[in-house]
N, C-alpha and C. Protein backbone atom coordinates (compact mmCIF):
# COMPACT_ATOMS: atom_id res chain seq x y z
N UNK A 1 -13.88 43.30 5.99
CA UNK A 1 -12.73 44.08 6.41
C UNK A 1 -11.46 43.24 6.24
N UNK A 2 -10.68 43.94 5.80
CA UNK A 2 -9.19 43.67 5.48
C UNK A 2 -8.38 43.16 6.98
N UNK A 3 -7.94 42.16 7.54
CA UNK A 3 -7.49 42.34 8.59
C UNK A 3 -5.85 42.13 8.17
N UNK A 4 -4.92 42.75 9.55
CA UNK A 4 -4.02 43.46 9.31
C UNK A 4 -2.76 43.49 10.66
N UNK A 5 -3.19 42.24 11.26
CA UNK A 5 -2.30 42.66 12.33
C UNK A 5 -3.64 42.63 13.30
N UNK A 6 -3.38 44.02 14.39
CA UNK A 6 -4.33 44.40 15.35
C UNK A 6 -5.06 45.56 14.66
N UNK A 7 -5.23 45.49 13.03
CA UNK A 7 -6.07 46.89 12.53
C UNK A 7 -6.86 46.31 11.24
N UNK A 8 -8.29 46.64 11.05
CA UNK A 8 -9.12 46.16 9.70
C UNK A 8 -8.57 47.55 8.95
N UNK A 9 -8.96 46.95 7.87
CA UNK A 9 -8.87 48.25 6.69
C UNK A 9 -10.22 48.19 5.66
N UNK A 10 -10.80 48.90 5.82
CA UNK A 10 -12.24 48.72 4.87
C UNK A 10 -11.78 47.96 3.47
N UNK A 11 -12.52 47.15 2.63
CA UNK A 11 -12.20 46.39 1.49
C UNK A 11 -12.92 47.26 0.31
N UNK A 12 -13.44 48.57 -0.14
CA UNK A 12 -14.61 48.95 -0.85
C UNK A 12 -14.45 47.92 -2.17
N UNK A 13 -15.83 47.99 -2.51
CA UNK A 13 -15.91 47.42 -4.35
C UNK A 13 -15.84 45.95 -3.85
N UNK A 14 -15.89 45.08 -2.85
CA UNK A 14 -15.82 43.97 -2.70
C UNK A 14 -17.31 42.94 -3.27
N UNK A 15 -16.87 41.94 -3.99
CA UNK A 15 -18.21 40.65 -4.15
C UNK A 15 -18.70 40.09 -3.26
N UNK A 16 -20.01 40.72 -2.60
CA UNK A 16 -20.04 40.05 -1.16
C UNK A 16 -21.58 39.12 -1.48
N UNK A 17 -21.74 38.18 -1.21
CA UNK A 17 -23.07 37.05 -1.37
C UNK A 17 -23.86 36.90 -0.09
N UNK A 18 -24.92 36.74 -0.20
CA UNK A 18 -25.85 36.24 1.07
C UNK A 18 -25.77 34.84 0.78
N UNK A 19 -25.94 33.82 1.39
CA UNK A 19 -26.56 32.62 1.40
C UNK A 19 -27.53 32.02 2.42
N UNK A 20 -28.06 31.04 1.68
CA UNK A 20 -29.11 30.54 2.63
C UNK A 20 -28.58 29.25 3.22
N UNK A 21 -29.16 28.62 4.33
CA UNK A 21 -28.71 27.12 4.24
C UNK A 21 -30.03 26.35 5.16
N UNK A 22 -30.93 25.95 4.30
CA UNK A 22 -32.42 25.20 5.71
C UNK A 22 -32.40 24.19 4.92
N UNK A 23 -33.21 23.49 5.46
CA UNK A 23 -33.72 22.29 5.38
C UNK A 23 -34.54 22.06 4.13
N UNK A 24 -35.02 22.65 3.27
CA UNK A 24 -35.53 22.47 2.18
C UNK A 24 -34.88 23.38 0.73
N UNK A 25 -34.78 24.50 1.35
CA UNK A 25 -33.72 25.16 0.45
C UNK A 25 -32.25 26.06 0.97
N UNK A 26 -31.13 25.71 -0.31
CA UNK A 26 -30.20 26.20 0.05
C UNK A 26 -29.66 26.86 -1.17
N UNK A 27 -28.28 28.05 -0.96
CA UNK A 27 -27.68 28.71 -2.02
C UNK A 27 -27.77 29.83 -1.65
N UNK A 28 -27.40 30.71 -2.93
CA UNK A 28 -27.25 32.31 -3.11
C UNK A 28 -28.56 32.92 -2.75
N UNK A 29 -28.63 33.90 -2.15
CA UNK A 29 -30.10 34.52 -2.11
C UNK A 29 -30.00 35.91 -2.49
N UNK A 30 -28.78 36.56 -2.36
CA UNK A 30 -28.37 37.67 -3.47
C UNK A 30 -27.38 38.11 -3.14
N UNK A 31 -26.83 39.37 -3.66
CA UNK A 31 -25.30 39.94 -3.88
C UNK A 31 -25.06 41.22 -4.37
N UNK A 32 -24.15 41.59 -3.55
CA UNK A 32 -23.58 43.13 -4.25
C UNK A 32 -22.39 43.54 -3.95
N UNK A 33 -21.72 44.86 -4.31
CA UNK A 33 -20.85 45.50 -4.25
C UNK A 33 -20.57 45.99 -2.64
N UNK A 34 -19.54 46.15 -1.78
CA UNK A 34 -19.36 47.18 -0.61
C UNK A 34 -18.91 48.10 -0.89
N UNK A 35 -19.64 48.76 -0.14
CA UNK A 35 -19.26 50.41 -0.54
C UNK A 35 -18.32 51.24 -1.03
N UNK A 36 -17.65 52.56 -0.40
CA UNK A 36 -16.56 53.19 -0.09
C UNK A 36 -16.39 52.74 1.13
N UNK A 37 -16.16 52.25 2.07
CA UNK A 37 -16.23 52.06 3.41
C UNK A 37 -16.28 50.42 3.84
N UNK A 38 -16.69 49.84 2.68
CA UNK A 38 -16.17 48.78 2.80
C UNK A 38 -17.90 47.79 3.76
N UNK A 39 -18.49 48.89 3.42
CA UNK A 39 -20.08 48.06 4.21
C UNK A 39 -20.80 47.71 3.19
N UNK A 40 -21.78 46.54 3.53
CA UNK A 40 -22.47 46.37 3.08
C UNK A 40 -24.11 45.66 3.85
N UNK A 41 -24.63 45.51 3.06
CA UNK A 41 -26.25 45.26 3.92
C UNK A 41 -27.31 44.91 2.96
N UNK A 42 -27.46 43.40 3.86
CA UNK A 42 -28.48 42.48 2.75
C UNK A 42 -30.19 42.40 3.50
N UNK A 43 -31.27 42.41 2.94
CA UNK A 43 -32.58 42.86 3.89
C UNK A 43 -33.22 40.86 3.18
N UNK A 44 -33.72 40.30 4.07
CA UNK A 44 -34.16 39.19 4.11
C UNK A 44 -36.08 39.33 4.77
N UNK A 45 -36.75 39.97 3.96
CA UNK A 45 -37.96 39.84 4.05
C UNK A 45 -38.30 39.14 5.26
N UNK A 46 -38.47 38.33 5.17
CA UNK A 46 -39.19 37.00 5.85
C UNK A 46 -37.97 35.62 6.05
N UNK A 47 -37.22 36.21 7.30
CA UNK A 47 -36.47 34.91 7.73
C UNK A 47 -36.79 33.86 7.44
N UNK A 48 -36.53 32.24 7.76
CA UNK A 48 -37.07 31.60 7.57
C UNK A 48 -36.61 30.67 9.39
N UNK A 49 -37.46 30.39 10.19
CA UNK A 49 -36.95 29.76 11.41
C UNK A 49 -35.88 28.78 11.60
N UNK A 50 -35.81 28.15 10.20
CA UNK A 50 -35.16 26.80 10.17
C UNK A 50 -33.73 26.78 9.25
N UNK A 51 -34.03 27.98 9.20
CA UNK A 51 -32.68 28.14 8.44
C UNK A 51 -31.65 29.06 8.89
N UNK A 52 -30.59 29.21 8.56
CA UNK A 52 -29.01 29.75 9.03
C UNK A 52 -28.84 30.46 8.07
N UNK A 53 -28.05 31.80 7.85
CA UNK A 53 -27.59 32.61 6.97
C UNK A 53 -25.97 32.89 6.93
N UNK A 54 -25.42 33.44 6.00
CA UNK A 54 -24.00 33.55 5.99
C UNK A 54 -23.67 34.48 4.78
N UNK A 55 -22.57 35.28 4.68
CA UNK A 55 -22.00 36.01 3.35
C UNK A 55 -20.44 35.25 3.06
N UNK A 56 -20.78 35.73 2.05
CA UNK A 56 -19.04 35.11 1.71
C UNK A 56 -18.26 36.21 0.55
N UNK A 57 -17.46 36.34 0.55
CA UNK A 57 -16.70 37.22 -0.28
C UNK A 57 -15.21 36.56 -0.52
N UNK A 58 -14.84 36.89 -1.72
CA UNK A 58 -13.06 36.41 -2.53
C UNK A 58 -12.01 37.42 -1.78
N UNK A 59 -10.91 37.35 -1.72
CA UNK A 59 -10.11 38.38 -1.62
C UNK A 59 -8.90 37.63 -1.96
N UNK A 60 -8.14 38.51 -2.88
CA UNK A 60 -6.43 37.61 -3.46
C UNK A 60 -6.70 36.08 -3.71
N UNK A 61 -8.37 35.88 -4.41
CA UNK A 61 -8.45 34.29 -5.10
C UNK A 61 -8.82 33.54 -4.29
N UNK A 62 -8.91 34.37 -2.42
CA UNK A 62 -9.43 33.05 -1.82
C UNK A 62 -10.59 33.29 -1.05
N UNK A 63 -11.62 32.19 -1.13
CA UNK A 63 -12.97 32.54 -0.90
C UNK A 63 -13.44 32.49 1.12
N UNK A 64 -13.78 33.44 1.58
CA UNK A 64 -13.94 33.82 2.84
C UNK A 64 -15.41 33.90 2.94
N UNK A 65 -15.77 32.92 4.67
CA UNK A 65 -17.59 33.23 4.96
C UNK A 65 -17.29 33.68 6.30
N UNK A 66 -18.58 34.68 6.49
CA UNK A 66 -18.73 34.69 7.73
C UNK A 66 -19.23 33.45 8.77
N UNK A 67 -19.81 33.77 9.90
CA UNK A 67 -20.16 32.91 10.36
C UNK A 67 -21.63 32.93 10.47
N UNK A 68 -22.48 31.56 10.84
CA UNK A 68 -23.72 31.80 10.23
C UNK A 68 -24.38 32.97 11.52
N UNK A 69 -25.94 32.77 11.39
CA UNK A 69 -26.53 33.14 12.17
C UNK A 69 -28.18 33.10 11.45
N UNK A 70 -29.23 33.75 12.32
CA UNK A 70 -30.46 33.15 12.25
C UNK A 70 -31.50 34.41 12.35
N UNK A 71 -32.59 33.56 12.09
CA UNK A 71 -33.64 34.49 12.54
C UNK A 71 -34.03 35.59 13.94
N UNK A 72 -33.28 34.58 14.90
CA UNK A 72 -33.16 35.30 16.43
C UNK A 72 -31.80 36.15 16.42
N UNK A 73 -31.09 36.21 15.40
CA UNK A 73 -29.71 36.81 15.81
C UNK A 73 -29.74 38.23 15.02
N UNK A 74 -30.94 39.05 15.04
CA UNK A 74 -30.98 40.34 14.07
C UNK A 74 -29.99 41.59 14.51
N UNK A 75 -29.30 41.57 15.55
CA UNK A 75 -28.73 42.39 15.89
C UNK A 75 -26.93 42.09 15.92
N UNK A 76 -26.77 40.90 15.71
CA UNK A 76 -25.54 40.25 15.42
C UNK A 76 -25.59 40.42 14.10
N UNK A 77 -26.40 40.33 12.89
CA UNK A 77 -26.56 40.03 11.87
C UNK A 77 -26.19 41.69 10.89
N UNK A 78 -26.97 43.05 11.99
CA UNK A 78 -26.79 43.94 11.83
C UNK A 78 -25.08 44.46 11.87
N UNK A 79 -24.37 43.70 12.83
CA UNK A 79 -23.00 44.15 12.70
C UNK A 79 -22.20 43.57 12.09
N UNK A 80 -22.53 42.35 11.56
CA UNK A 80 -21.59 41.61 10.55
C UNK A 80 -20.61 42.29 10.44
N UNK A 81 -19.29 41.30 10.78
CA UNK A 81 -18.28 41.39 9.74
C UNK A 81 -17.61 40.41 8.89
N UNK A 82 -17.27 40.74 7.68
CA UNK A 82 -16.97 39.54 7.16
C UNK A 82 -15.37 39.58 6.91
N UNK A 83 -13.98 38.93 7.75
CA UNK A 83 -13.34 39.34 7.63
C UNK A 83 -12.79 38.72 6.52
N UNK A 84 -11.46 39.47 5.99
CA UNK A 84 -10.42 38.87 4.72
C UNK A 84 -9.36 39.08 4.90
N UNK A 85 -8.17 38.28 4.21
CA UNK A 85 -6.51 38.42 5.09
C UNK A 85 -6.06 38.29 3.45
N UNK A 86 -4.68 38.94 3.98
CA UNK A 86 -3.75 38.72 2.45
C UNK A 86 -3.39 37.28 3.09
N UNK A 87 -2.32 36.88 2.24
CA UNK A 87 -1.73 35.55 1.69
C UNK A 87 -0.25 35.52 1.64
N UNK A 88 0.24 34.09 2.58
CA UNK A 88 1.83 34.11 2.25
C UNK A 88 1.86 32.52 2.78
N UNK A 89 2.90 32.22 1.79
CA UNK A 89 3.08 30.63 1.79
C UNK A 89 4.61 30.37 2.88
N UNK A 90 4.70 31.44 3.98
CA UNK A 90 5.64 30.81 5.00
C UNK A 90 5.39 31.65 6.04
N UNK A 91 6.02 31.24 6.98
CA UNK A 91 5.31 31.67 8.17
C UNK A 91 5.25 30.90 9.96
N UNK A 92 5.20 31.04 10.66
CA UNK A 92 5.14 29.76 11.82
C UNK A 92 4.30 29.01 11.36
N UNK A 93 4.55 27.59 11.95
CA UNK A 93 3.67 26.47 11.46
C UNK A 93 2.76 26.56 11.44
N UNK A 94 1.63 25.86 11.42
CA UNK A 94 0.65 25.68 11.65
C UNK A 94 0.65 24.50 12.33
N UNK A 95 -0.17 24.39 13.50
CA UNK A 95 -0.42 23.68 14.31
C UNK A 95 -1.24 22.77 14.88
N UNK A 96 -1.23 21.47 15.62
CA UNK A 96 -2.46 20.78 15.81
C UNK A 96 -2.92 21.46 16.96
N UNK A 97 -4.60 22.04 16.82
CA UNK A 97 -5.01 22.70 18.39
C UNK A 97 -5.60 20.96 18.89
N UNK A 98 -6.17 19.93 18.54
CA UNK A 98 -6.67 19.57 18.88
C UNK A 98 -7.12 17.91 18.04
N UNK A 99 -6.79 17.26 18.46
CA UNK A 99 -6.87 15.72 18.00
C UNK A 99 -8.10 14.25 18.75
N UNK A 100 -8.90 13.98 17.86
CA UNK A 100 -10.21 13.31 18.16
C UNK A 100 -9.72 11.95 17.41
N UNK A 101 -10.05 11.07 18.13
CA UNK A 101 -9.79 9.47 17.70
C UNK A 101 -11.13 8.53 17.96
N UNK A 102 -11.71 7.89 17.04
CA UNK A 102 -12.77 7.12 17.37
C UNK A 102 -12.72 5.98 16.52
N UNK A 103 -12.52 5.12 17.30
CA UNK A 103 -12.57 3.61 16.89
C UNK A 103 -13.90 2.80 17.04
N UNK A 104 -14.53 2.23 15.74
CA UNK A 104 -15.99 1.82 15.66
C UNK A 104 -15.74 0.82 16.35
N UNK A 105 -16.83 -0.04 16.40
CA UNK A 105 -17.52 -1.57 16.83
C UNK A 105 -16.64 -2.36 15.77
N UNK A 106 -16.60 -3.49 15.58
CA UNK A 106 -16.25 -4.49 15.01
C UNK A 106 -17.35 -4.76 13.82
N UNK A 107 -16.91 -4.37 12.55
CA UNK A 107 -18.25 -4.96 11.35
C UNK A 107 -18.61 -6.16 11.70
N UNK A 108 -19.58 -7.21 10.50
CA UNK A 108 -19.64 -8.46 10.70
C UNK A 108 -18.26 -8.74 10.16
N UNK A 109 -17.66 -8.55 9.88
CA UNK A 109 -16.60 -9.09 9.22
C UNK A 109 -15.14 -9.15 9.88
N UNK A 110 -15.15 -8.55 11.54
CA UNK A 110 -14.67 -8.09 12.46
C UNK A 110 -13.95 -6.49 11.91
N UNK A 111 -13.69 -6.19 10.97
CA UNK A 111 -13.02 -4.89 10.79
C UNK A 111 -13.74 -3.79 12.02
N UNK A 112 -12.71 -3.38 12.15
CA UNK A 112 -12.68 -1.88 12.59
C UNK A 112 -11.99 -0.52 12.24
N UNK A 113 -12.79 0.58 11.93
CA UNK A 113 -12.75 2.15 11.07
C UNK A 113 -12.33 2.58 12.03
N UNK A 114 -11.28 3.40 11.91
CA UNK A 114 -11.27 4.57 12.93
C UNK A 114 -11.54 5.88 11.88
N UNK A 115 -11.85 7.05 13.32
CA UNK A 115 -12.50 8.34 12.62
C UNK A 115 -11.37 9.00 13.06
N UNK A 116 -10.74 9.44 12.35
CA UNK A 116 -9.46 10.42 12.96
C UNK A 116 -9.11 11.91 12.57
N UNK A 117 -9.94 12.98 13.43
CA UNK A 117 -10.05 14.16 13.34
C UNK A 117 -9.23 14.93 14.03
N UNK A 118 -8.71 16.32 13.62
CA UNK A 118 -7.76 16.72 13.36
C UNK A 118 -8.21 18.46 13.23
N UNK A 119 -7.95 18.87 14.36
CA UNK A 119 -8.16 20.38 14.79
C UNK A 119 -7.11 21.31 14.11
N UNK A 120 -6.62 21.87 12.97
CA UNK A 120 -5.47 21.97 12.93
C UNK A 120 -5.59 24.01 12.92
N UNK A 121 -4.74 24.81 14.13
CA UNK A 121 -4.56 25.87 13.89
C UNK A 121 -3.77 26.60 13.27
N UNK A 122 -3.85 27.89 12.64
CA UNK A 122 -3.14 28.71 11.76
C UNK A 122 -3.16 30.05 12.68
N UNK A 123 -2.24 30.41 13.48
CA UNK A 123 -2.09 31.32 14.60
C UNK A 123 -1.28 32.86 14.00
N UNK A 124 -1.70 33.06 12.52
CA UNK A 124 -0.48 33.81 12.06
C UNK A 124 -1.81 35.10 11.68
N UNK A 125 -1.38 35.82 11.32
CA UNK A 125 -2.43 36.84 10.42
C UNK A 125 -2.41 37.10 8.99
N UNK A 126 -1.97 35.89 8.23
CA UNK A 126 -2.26 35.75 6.92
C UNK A 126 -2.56 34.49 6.70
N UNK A 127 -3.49 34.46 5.40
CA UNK A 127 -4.09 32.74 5.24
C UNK A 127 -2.85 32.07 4.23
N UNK A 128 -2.65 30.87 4.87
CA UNK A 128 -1.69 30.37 4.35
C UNK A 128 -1.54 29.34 3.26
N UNK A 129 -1.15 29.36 2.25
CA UNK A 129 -1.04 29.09 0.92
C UNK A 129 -0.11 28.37 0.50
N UNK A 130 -0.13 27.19 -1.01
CA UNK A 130 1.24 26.68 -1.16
C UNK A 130 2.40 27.65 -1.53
N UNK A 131 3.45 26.96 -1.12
CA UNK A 131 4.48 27.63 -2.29
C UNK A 131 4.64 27.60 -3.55
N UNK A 132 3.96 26.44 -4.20
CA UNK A 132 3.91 26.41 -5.50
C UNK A 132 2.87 25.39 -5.64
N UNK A 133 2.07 24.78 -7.08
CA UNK A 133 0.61 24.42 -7.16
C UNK A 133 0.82 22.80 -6.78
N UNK A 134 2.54 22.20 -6.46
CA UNK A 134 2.58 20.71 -6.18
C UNK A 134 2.60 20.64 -4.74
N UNK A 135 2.71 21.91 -4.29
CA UNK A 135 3.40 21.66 -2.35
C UNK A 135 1.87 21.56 -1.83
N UNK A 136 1.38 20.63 -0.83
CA UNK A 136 0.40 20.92 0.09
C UNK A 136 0.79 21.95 1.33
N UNK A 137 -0.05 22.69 1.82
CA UNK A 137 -0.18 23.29 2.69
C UNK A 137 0.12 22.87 4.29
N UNK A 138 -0.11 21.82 4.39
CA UNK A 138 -0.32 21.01 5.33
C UNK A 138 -0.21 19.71 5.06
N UNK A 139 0.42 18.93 5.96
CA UNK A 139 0.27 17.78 6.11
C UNK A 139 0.71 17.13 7.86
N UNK A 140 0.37 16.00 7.80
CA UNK A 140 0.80 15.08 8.61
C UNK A 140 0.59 13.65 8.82
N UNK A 141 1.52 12.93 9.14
CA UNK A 141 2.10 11.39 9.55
C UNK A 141 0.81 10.60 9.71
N UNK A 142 0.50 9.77 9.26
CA UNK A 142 -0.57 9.01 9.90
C UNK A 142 0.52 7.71 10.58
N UNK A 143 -0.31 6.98 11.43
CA UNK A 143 0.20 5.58 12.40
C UNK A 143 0.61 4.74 11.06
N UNK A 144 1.22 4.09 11.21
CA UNK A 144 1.62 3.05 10.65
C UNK A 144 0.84 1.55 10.24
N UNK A 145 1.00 1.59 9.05
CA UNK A 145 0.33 0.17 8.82
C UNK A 145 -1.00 0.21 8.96
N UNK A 146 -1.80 1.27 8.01
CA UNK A 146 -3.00 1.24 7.96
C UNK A 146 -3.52 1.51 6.40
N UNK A 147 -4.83 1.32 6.23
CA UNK A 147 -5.30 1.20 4.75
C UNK A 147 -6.75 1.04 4.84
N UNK A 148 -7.07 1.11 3.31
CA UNK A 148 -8.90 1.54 3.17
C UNK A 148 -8.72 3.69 3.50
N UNK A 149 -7.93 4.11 3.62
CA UNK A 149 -8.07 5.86 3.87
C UNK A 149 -9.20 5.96 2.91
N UNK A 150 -9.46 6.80 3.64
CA UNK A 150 -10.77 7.64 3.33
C UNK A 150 -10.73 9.40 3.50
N UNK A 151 -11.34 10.42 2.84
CA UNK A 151 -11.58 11.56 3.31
C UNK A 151 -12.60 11.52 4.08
N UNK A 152 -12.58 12.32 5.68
CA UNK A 152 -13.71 12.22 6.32
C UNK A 152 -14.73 13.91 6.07
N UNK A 153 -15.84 13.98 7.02
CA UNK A 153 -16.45 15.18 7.05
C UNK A 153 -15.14 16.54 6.98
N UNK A 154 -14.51 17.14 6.47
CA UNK A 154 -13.64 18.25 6.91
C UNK A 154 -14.37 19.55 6.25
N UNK A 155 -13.62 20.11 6.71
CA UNK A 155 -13.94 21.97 6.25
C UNK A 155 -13.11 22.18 5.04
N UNK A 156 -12.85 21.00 4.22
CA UNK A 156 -12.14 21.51 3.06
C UNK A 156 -12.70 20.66 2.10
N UNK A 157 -12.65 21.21 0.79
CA UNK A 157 -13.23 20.03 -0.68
C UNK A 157 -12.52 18.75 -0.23
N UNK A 158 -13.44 17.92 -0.55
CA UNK A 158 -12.35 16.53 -0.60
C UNK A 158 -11.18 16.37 -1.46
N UNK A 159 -11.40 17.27 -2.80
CA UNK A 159 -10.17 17.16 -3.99
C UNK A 159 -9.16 17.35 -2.90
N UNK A 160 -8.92 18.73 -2.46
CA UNK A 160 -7.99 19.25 -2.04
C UNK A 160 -7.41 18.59 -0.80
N UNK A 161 -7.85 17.37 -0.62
CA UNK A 161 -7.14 16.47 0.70
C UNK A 161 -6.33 14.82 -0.23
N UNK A 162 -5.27 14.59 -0.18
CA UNK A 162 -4.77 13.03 -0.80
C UNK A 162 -3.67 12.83 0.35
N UNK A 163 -3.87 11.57 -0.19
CA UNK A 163 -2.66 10.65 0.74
C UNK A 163 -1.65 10.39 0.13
N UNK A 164 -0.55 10.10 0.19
CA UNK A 164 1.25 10.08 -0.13
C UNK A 164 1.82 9.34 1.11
N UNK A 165 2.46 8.95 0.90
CA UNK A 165 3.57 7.93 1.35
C UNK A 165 3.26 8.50 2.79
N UNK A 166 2.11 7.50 3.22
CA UNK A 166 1.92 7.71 4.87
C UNK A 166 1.72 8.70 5.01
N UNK A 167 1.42 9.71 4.53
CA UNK A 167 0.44 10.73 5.49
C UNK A 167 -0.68 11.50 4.43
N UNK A 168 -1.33 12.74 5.27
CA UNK A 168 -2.63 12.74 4.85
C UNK A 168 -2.02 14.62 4.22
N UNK A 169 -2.09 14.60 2.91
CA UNK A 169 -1.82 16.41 2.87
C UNK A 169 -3.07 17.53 2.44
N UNK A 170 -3.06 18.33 2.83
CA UNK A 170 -4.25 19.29 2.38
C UNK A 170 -3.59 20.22 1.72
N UNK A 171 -4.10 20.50 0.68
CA UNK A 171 -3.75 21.34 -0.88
C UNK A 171 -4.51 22.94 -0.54
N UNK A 172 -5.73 22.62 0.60
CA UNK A 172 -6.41 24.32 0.33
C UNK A 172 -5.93 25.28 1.06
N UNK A 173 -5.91 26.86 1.12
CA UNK A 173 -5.97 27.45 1.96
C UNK A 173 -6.08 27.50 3.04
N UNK A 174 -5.25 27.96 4.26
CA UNK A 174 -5.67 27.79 5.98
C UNK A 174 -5.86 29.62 6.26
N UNK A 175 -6.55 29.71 6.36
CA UNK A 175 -7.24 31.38 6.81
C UNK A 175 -6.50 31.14 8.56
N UNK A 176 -6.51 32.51 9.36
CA UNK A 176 -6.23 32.27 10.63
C UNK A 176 -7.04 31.48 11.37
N UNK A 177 -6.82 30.98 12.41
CA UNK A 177 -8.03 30.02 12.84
C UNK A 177 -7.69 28.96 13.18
N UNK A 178 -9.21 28.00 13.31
CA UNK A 178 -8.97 26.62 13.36
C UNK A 178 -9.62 25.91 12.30
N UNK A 179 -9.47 24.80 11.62
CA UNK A 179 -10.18 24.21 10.57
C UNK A 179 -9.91 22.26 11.09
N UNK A 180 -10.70 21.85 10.42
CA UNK A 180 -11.05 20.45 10.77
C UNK A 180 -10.38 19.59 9.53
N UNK A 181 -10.01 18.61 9.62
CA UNK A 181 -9.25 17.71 8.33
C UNK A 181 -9.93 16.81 9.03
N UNK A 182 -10.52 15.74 8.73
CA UNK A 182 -11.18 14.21 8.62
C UNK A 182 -10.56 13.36 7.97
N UNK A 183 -10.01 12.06 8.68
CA UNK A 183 -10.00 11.00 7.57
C UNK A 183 -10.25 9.61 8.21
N UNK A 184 -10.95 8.66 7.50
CA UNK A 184 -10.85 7.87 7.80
C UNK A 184 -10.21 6.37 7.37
N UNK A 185 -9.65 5.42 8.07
CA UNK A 185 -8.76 4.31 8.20
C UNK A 185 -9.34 2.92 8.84
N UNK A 186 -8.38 1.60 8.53
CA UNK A 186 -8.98 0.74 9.28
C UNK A 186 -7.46 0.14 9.32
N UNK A 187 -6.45 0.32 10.75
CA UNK A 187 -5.64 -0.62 11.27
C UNK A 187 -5.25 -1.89 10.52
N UNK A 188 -3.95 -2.22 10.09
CA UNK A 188 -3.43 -3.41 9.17
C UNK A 188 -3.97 -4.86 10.36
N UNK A 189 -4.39 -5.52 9.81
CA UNK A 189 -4.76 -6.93 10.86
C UNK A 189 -6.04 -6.82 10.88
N UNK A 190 -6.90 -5.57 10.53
CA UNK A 190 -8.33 -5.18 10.43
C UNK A 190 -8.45 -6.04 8.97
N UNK A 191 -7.71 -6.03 7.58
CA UNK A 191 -7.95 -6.20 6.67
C UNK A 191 -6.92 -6.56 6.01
N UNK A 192 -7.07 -7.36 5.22
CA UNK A 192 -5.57 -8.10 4.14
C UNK A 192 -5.53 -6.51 2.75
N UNK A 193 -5.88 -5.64 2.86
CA UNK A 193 -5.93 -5.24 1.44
C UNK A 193 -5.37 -3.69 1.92
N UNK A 194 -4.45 -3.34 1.09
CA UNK A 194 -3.67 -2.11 1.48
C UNK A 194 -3.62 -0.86 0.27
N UNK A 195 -3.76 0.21 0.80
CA UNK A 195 -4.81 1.24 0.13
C UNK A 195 -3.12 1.31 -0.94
N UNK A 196 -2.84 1.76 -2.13
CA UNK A 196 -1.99 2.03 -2.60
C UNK A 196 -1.33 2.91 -2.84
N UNK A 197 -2.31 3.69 -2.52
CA UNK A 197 -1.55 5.21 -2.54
C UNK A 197 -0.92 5.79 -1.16
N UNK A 198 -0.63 4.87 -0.39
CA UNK A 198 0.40 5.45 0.71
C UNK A 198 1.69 4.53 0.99
């Protein structure tokens, strides 16, 4: 469904995918068209206990999943929705909901990594996009005087995350929501060697 404000609008003719995701196998498990009405409905024989399911569908170039669910969730699974938003590259900010800091142990070498995660919300009702293919979407400041950056675990390709003159920018799509950016660092005095690209 098309969302719209406080109203869906059925999507018909949409590319909608099943996927799998367990422990031994993962991927596409099949696909079709939604209706006139914008429904659709995938039949999975024989669940599998250990595994999670999900659909995903494109809309205006950008790729949308639901959320997973399981073998015990047949009646959640029955109402699926998989929502989709148009696209605009301005808008209220986007925002930090939520900021995680974790500083390791000391290597043998005394260095110390920090893990620095990054809740970032999109509170608008369109997914938000560059203005043009050089602008990131997002960004923000990292502390000062740090090096070794790294991309951490995030909810986005790693391509689509680089560093620039002190801070960290993300290039992909922000759907409404919350999404995760990861990166990781090690404090100047941790190490003589300074990452170059910031």
């Amino acid at each position: 469904m098309l969302v719209r404000g406080a109203d869906t609008v059925p999507v018909p003719g949409a590319w909608v995918v099943a996927h799998r995701v367990g422990p031994e196998r993962q991927g596409a498990i099949d696909s079709l068209r939604s209706d006139a009405r914008g429904r659709f409905r995938f039949t999975v024989p024989r669940p599998e206990s250990l595994t999670v399911y999900l659909v995903s569908s494109r809309y205006a170039g950008i790729g949308y999943f639901s959320e997973p669910f399981d073998h015990r969730s047949r009646a959640g699974a029955d109402a699926l929705t998989l929502a989709v938003f148009d696209t605009a590259s301005g808008g209220a900010p986007l925002t930090i909901a939520g900021r995680h800091v974790v500083v390791t142990r000391p290597d043998a070498s005394g260095l110390r990594r920090v893990l620095d995660v990054v809740d970032v919300r999109n509170d608008g009702a369109t997914t938000r996009v560059a203005a043009d293919s050089l602008a990131p979407v997002w960004r923000m400041r990292l502390p000062d005087d740090v090096n070794e950056l790294e991309v951490g675990q995030s909810e986005f390709a790693t391509s689509s995350i680089r560093f620039e003159n002190g801070a960290v920018l993300v290039a992909a799509p922000f759907p409404p929501g919350e999404k995760q950016v990861a990166v990781t660092y090690v404090p100047c005095g941790g190490s003589g060697r300074r990452n170059s690209s910031v």
